[in-house]
C-alpha atoms as a PDB file:
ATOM      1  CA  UNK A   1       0.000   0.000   0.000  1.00  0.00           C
ATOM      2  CA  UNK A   2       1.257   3.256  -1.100  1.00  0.00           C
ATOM      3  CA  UNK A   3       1.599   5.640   1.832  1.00  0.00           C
ATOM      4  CA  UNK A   4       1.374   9.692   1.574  1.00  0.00           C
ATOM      5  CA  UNK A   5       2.577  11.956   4.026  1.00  0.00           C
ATOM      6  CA  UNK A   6      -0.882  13.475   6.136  1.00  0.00           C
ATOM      7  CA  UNK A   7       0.924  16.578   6.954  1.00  0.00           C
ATOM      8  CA  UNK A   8       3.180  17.378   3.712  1.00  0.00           C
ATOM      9  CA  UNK A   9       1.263  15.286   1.207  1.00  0.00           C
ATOM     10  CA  UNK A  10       4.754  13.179   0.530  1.00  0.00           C
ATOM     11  CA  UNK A  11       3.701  10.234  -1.734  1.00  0.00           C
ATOM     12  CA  UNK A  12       6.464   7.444  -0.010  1.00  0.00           C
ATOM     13  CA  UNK A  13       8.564   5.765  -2.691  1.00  0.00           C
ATOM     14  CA  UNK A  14       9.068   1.808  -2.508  1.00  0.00           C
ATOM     15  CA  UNK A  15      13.079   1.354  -1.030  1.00  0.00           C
ATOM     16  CA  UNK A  16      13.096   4.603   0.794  1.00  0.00           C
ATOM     17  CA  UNK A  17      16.094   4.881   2.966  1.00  0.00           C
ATOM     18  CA  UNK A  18      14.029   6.258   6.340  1.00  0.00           C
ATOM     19  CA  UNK A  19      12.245   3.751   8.477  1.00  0.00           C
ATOM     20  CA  UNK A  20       8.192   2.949   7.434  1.00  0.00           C
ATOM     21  CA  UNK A  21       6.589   4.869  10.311  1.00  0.00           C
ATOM     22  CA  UNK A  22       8.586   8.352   9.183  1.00  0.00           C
ATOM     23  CA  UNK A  23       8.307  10.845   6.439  1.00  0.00           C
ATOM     24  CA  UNK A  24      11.316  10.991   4.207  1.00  0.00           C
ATOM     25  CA  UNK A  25       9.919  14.455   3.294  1.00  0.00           C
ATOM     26  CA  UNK A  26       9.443  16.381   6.422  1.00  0.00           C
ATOM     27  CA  UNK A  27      10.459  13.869   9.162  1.00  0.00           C
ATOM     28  CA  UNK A  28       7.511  13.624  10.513  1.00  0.00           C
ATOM     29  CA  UNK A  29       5.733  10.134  12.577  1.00  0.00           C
ATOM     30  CA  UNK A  30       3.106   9.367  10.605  1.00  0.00           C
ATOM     31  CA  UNK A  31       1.044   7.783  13.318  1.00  0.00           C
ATOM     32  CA  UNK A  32       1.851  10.913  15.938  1.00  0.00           C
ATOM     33  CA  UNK A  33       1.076  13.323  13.518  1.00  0.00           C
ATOM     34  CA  UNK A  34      -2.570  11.927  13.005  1.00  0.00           C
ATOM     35  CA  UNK A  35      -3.167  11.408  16.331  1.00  0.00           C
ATOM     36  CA  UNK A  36      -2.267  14.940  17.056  1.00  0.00           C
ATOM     37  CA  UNK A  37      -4.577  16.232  14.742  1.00  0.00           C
ATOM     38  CA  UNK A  38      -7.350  13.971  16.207  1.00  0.00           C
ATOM     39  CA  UNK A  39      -6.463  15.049  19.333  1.00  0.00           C
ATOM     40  CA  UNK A  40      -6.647  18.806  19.108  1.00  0.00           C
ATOM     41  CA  UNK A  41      -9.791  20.644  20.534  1.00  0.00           C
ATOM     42  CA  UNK A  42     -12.086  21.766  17.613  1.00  0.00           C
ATOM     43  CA  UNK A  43     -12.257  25.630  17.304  1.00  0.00           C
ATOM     44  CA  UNK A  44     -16.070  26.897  17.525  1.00  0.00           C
ATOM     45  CA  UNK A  45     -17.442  28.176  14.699  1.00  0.00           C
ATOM     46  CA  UNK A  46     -17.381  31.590  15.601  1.00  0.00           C
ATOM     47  CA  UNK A  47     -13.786  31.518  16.868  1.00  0.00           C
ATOM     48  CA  UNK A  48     -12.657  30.139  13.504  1.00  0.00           C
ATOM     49  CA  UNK A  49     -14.465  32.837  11.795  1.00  0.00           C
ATOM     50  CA  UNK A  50     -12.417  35.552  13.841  1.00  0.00           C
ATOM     51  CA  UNK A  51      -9.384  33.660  13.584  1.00  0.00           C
ATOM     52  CA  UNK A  52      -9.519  33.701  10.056  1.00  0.00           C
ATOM     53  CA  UNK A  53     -10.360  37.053  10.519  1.00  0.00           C
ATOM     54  CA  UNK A  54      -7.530  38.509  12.261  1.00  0.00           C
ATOM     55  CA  UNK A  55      -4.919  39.284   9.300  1.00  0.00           C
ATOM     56  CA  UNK A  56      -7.487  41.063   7.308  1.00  0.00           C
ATOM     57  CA  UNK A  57      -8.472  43.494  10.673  1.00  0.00           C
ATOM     58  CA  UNK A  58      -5.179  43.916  11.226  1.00  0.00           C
ATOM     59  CA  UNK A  59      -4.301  45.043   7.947  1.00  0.00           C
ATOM     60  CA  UNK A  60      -6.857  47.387   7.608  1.00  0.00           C
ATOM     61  CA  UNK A  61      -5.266  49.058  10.717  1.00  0.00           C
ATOM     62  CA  UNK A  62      -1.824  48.916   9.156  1.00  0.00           C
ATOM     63  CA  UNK A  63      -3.513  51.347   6.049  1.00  0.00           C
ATOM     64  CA  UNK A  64      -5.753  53.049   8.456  1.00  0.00           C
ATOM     65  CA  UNK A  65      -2.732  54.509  10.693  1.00  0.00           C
ATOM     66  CA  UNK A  66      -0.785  55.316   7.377  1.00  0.00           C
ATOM     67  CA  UNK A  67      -3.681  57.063   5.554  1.00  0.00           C
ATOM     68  CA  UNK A  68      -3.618  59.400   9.409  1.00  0.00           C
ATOM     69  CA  UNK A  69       0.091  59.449   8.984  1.00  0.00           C
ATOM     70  CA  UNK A  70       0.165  61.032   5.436  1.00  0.00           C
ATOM     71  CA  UNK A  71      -2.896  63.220   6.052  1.00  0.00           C
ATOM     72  CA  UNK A  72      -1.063  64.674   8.783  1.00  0.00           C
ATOM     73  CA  UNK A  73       2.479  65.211   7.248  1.00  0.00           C
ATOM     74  CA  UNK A  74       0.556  66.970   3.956  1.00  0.00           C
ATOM     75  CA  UNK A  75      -1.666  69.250   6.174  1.00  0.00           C
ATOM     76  CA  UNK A  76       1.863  69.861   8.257  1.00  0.00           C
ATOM     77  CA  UNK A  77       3.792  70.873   4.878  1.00  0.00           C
ATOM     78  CA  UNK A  78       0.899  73.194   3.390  1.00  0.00           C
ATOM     79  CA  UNK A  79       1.035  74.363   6.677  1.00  0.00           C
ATOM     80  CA  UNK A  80       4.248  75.529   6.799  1.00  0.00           C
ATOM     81  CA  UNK A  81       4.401  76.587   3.423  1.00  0.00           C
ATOM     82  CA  UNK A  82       1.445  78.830   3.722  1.00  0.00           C
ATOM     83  CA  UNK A  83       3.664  80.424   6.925  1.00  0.00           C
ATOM     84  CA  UNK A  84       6.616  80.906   4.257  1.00  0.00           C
ATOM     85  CA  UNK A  85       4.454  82.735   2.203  1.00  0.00           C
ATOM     86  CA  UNK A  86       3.553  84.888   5.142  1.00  0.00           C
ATOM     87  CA  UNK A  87       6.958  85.599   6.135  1.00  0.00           C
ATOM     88  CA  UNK A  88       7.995  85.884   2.431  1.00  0.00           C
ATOM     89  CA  UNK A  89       5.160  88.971   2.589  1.00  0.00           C
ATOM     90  CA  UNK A  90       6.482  90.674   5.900  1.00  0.00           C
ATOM     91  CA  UNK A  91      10.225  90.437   4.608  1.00  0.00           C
ATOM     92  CA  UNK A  92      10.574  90.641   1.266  1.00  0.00           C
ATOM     93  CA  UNK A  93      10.079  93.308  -1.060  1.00  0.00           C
ATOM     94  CA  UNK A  94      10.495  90.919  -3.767  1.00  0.00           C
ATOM     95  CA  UNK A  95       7.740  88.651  -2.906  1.00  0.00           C
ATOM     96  CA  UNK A  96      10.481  85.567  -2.578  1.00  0.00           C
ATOM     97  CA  UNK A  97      10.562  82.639   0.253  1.00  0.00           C
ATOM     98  CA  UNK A  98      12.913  83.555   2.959  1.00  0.00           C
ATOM     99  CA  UNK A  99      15.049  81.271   4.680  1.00  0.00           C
ATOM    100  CA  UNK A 100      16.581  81.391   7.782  1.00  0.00           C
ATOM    101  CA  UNK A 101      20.512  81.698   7.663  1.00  0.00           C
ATOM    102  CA  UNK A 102      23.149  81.080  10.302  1.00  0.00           C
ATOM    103  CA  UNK A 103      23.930  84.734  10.826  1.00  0.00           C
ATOM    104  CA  UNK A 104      20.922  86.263  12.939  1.00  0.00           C
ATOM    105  CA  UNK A 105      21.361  89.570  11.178  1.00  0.00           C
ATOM    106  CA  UNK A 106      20.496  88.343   7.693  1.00  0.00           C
ATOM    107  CA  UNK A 107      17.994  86.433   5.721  1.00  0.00           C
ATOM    108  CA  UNK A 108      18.021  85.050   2.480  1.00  0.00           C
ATOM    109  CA  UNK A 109      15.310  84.951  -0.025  1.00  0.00           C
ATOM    110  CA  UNK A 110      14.498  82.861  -2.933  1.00  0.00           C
ATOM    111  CA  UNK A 111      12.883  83.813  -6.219  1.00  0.00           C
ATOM    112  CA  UNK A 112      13.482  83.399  -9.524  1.00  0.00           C
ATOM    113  CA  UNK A 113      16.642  85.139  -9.629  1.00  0.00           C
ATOM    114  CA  UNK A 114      18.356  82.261  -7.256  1.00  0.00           C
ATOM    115  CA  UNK A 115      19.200  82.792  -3.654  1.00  0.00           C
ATOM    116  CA  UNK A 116      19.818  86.311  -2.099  1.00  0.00           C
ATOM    117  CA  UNK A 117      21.153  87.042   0.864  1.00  0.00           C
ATOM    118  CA  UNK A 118      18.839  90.524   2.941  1.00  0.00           C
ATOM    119  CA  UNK A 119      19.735  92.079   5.973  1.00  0.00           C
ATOM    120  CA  UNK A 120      16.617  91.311   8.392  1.00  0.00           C
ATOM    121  CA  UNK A 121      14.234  95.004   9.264  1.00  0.00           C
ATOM    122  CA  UNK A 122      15.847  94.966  12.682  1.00  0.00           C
ATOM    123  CA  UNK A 123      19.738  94.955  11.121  1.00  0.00           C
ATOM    124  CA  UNK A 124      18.045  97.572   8.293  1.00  0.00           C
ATOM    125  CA  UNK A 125      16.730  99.832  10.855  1.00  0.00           C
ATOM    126  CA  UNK A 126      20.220 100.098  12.727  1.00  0.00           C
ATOM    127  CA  UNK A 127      21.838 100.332   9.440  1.00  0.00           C
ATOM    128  CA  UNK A 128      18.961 103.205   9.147  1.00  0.00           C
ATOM    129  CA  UNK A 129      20.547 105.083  12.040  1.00  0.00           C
ATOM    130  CA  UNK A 130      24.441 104.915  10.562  1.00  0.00           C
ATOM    131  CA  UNK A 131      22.824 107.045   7.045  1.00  0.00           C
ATOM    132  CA  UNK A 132      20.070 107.102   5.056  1.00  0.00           C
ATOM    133  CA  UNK A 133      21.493 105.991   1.863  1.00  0.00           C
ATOM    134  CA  UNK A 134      19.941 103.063  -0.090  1.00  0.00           C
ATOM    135  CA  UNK A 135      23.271 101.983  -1.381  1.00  0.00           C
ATOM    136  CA  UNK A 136      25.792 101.940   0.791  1.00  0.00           C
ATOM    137  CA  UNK A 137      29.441 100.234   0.879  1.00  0.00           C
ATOM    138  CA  UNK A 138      32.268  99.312   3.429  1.00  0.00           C
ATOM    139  CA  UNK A 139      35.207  99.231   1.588  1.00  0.00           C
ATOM    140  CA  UNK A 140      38.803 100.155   1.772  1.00  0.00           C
ATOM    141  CA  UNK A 141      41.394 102.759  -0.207  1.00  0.00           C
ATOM    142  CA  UNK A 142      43.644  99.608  -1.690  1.00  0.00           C
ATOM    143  CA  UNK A 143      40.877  97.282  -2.565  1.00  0.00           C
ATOM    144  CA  UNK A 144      41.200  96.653  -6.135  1.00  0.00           C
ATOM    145  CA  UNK A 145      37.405  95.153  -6.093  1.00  0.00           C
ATOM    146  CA  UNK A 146      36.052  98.440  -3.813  1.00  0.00           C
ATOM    147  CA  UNK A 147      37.546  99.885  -6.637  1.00  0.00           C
ATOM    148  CA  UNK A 148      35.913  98.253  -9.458  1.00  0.00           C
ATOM    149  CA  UNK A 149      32.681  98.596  -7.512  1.00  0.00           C
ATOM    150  CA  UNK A 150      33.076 102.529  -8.014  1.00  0.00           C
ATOM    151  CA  UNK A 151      33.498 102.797 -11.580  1.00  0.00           C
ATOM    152  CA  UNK A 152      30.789 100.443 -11.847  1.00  0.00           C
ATOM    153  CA  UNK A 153      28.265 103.359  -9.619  1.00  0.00           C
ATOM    154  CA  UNK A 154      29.987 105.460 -11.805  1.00  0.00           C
ATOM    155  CA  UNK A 155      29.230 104.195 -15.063  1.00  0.00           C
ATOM    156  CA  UNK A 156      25.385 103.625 -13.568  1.00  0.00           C
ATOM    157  CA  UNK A 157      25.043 107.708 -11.885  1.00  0.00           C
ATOM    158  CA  UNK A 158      24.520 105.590  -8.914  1.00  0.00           C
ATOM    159  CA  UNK A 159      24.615 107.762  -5.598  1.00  0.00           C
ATOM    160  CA  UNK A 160      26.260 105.941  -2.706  1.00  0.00           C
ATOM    161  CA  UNK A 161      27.488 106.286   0.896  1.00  0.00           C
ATOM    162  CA  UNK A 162      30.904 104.854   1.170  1.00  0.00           C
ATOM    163  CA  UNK A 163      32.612 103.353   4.831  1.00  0.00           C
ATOM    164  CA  UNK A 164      36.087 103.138   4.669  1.00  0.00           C
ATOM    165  CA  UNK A 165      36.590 100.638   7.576  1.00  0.00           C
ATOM    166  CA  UNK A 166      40.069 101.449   8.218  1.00  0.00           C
ATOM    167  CA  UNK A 167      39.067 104.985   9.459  1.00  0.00           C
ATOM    168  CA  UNK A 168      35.445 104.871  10.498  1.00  0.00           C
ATOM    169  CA  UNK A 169      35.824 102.966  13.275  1.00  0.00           C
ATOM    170  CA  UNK A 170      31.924 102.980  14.418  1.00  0.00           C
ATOM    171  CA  UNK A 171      31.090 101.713  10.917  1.00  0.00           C
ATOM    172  CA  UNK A 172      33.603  99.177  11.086  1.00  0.00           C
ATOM    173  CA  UNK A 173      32.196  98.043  14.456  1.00  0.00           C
ATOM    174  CA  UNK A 174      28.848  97.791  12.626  1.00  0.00           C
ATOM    175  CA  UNK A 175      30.307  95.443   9.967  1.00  0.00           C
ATOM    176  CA  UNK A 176      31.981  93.112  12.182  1.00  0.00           C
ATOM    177  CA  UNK A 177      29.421  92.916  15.551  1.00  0.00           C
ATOM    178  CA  UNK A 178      25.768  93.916  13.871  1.00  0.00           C
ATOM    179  CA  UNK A 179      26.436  92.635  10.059  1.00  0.00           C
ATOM    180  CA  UNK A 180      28.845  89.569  11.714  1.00  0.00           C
ATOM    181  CA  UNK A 181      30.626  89.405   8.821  1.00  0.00           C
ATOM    182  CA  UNK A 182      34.471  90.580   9.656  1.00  0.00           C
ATOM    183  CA  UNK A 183      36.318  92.789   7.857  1.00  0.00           C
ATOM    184  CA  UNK A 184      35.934  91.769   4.246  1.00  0.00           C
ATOM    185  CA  UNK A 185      35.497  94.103   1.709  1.00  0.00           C
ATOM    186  CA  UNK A 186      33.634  95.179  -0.524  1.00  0.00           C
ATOM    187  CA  UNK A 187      30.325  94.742   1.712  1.00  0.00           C
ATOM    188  CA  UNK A 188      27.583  96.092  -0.118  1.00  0.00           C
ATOM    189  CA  UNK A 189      24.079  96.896   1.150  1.00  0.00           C
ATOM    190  CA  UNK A 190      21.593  98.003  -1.600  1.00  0.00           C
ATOM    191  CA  UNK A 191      18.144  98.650  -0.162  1.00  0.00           C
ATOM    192  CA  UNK A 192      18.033  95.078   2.224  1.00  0.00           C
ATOM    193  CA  UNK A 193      20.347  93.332  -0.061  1.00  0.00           C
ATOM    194  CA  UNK A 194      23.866  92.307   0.584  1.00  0.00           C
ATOM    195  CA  UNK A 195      26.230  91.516  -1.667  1.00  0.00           C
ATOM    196  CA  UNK A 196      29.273  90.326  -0.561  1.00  0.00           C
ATOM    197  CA  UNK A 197      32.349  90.824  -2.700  1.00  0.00           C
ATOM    198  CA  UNK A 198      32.229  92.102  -6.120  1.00  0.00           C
ATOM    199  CA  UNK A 199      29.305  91.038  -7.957  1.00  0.00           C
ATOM    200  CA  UNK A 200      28.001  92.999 -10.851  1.00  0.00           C
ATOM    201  CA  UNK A 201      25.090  90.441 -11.622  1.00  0.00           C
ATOM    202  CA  UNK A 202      24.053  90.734  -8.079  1.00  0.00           C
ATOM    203  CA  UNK A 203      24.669  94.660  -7.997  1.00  0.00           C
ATOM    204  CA  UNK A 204      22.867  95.326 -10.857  1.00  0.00           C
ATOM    205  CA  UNK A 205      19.759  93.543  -9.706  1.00  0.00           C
ATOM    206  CA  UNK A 206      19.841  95.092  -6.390  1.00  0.00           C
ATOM    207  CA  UNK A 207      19.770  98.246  -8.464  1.00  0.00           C
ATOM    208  CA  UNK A 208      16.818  97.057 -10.760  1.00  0.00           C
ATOM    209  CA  UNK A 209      14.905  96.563  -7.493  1.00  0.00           C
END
């Protein structure tokens, strides 16, 4: 008589090398294994039912939580986009997104020009108090790029305040402790931007503005 395996289905071949009572498939007793399974309690019907249940509840749970998850994170990010927009509208003259930057005097705003670095209203007003002057440079006598910066307000009729940090020493102080940016030169403040260095792209949009 042919025997097959009541737990893997095995179909036992004639001359197998395992003894008669064992599966040469799984290993298991054939006689122990059926008298387990005769011996187990029967589940009632409604226990089976929940059972069999189970994986699909839990499941539904797993998608639940993650639908809450995203719903949350996309309401989050509008939220804080709609607050960039916000601050974009208090800061910016431009209408760009500001961004925070390491130096607590300045901000930086981005628009379709690329990135630009502004000098927050609080550095603007005490830059306020130093002149009036919308365009305004620190600068030295032997810079070679302070120098190219003045033929360039030259060539444009462009009025400017010039601080010669070597000399005006309160000015100076305002570079290095309010602006935080040391003594490099040329620092350039047109209206709230700052360009740092000799930049005639960035000049002449700060001009345009």
């Amino acid at each position: 008589m042919t025997q097959v395996c009541p737990k893997c289905g095995y179909v036992r071949k004639p001359a197998e090398a395992v003894p008669d009572w064992q599966c040469p498939s799984c290993g298991i007793a054939y006689a122990k294994y059926q008298q387990s399974v005769l011996s187990a309690p029967e589940l009632p019907a409604g226990a089976a039912s929940a059972a069999q249940s189970t994986p699909i509840s839990r499941t539904f749970l797993f998608f639940l939580a993650a639908a809450i998850l995203a719903i949350g994170y996309f309401g989050y990010d509008k939220l804080g986009k709609s607050r960039g927009t916000d601050a974009s509208r208090n800061f910016s003259s431009t209408g760009g997104e500001v961004l925070e930057t390491d130096n607590p005097a300045l901000m930086m705003t981005v628009d379709g020009g690329g990135p630009v670095l502004r000098l927050k209203p609080e550095t603007a007003a005490q830059l306020a108090s130093l002149t009036e002057a919308r365009v305004v440079m620190f600068a030295t006598s032997w810079c070679p790029y302070c120098a190219q910066a003045r033929e360039l307000f030259a060539a444009k009729g462009v009025r400017y305040v010039e601080f010669d940090i070597e000399r005006d020493h309160e000015e100076a102080r305002f570079q290095k402790e309010v602006l935080r940016l040391g003594g490099g030169v040329p620092t350039i403040v047109i209206g709230n931007r700052l360009v740092i260095g000799f930049d005639e792209n960035q000049i002449s949009a700060g001009l345009k503005e």
